[in-house]
Every structure is written in C-alpha cells, then in structure tokens.
C-alpha atoms as a PDB file:
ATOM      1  CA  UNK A   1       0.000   0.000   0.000  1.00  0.00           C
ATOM      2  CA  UNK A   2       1.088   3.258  -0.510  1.00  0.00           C
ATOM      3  CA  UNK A   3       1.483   6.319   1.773  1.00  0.00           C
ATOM      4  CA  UNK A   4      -1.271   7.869  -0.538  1.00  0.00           C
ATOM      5  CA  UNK A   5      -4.082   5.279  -0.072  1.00  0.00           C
ATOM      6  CA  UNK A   6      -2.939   5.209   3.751  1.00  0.00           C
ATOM      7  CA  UNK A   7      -3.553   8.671   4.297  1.00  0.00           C
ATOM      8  CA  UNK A   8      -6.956   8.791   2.056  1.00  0.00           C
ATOM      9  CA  UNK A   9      -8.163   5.579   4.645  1.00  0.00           C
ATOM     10  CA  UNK A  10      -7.515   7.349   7.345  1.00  0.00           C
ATOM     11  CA  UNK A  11      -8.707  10.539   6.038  1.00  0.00           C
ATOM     12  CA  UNK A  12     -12.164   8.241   5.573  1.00  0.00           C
ATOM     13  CA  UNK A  13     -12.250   7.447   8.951  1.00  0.00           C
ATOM     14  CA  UNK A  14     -11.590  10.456  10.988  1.00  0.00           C
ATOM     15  CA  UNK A  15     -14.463  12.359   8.499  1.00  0.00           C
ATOM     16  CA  UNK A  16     -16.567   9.394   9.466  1.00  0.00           C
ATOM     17  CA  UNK A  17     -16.246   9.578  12.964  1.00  0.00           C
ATOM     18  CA  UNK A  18     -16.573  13.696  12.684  1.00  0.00           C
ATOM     19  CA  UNK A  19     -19.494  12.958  11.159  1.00  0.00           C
ATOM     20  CA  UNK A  20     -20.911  10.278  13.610  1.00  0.00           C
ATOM     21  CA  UNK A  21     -20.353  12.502  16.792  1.00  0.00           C
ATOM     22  CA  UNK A  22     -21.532  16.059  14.576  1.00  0.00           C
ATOM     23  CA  UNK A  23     -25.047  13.585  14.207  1.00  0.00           C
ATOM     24  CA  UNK A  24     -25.493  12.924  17.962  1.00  0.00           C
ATOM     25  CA  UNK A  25     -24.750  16.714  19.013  1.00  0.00           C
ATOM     26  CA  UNK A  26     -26.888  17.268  16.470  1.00  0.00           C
ATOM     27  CA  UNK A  27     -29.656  15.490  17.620  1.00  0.00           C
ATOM     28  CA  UNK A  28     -28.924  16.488  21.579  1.00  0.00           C
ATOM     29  CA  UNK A  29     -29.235  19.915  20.560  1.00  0.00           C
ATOM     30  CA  UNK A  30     -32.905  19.864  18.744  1.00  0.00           C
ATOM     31  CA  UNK A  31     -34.131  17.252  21.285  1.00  0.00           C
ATOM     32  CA  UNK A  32     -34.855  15.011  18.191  1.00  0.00           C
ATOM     33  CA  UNK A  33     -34.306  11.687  20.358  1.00  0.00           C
ATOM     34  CA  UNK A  34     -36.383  12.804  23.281  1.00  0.00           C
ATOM     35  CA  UNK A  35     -39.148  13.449  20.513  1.00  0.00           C
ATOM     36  CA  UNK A  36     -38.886  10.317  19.326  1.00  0.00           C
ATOM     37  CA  UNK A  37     -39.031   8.666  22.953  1.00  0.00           C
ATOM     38  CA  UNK A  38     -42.159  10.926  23.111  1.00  0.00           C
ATOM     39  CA  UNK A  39     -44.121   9.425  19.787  1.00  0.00           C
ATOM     40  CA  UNK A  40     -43.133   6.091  20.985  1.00  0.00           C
ATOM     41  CA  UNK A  41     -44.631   6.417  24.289  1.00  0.00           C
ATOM     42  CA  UNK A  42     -47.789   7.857  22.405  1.00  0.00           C
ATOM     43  CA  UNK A  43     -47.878   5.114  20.042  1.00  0.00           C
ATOM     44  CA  UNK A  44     -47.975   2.624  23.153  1.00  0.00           C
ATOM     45  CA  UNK A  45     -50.428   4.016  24.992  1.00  0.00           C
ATOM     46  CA  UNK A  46     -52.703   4.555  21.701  1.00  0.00           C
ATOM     47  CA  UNK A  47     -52.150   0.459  21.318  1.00  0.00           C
ATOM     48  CA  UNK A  48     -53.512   0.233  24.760  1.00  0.00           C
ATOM     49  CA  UNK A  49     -56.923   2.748  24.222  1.00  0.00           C
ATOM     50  CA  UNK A  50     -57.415   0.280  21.217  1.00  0.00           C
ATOM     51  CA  UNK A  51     -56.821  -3.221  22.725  1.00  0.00           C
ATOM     52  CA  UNK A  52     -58.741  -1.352  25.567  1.00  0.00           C
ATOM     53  CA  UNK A  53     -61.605  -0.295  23.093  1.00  0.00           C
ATOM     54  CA  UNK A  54     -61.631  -3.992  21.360  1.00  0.00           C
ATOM     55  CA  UNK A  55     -62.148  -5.983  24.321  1.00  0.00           C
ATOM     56  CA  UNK A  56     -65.199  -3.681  25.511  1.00  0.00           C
ATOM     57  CA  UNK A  57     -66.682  -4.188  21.946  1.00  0.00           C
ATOM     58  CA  UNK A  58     -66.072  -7.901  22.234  1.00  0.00           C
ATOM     59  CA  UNK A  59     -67.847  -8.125  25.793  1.00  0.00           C
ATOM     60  CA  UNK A  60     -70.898  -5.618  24.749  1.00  0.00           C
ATOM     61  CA  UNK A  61     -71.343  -6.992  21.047  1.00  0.00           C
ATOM     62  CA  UNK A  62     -70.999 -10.955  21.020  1.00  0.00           C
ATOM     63  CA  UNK A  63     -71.062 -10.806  17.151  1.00  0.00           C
ATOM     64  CA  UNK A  64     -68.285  -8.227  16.901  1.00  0.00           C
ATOM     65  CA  UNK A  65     -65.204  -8.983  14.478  1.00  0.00           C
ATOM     66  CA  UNK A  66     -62.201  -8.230  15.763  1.00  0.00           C
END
C-alpha cells in the first residue's frame, strides 16, 4: 500500500467519525431523540386505548369482528 491510499483511509475514517459525533450533538441539541421517545410512548399508549376499546366491543357486542 502506498502512503497515498494510507492517508486517504484514514482521512475516511476520521471524516466518518466527525461525522458520527456532529449527528449525535446534532440530535442532543434539537431534542430530536427525546421526541422520538415521546411518539413512541404515544404510540404505546394509543395500542392500549385500542386493545382497551376492542375488548369492551367484544364483551358488549358478542357478534363483533375483531
């Protein structure tokens, strides 16, 4: 290998790893993973209103489809 392609690898890898930590601060910064802990915890608990809603249905309407 030469010193060149050594050099260009490396290069690679630091802008890589720039790029990597840039993407988290990034993120910290606009809260985007807290927002995204947020929508999952909605999604969860809109799971539970509809099991919640299902299982009503089923007990009031014996002919329901699920």
């Amino acid at each position: 290998m030469g010193t060149g392609v050594v050099y260009i690898i490396l290069g690679l890898v630091v802008l890589i790893c720039v790029f990597l930590l840039l993407r988290e601060v990034v993120c910290w910064y606009w809260k985007i993973n807290y927002q995204i802990k947020l929508q999952e915890e909605t999604n969860e608990l809109l799971r539970n209103i509809l099991g919640t809603l299902r299982e009503e249905n089923r007990k009031t309407d014996p002919h329901a489809q699920t």
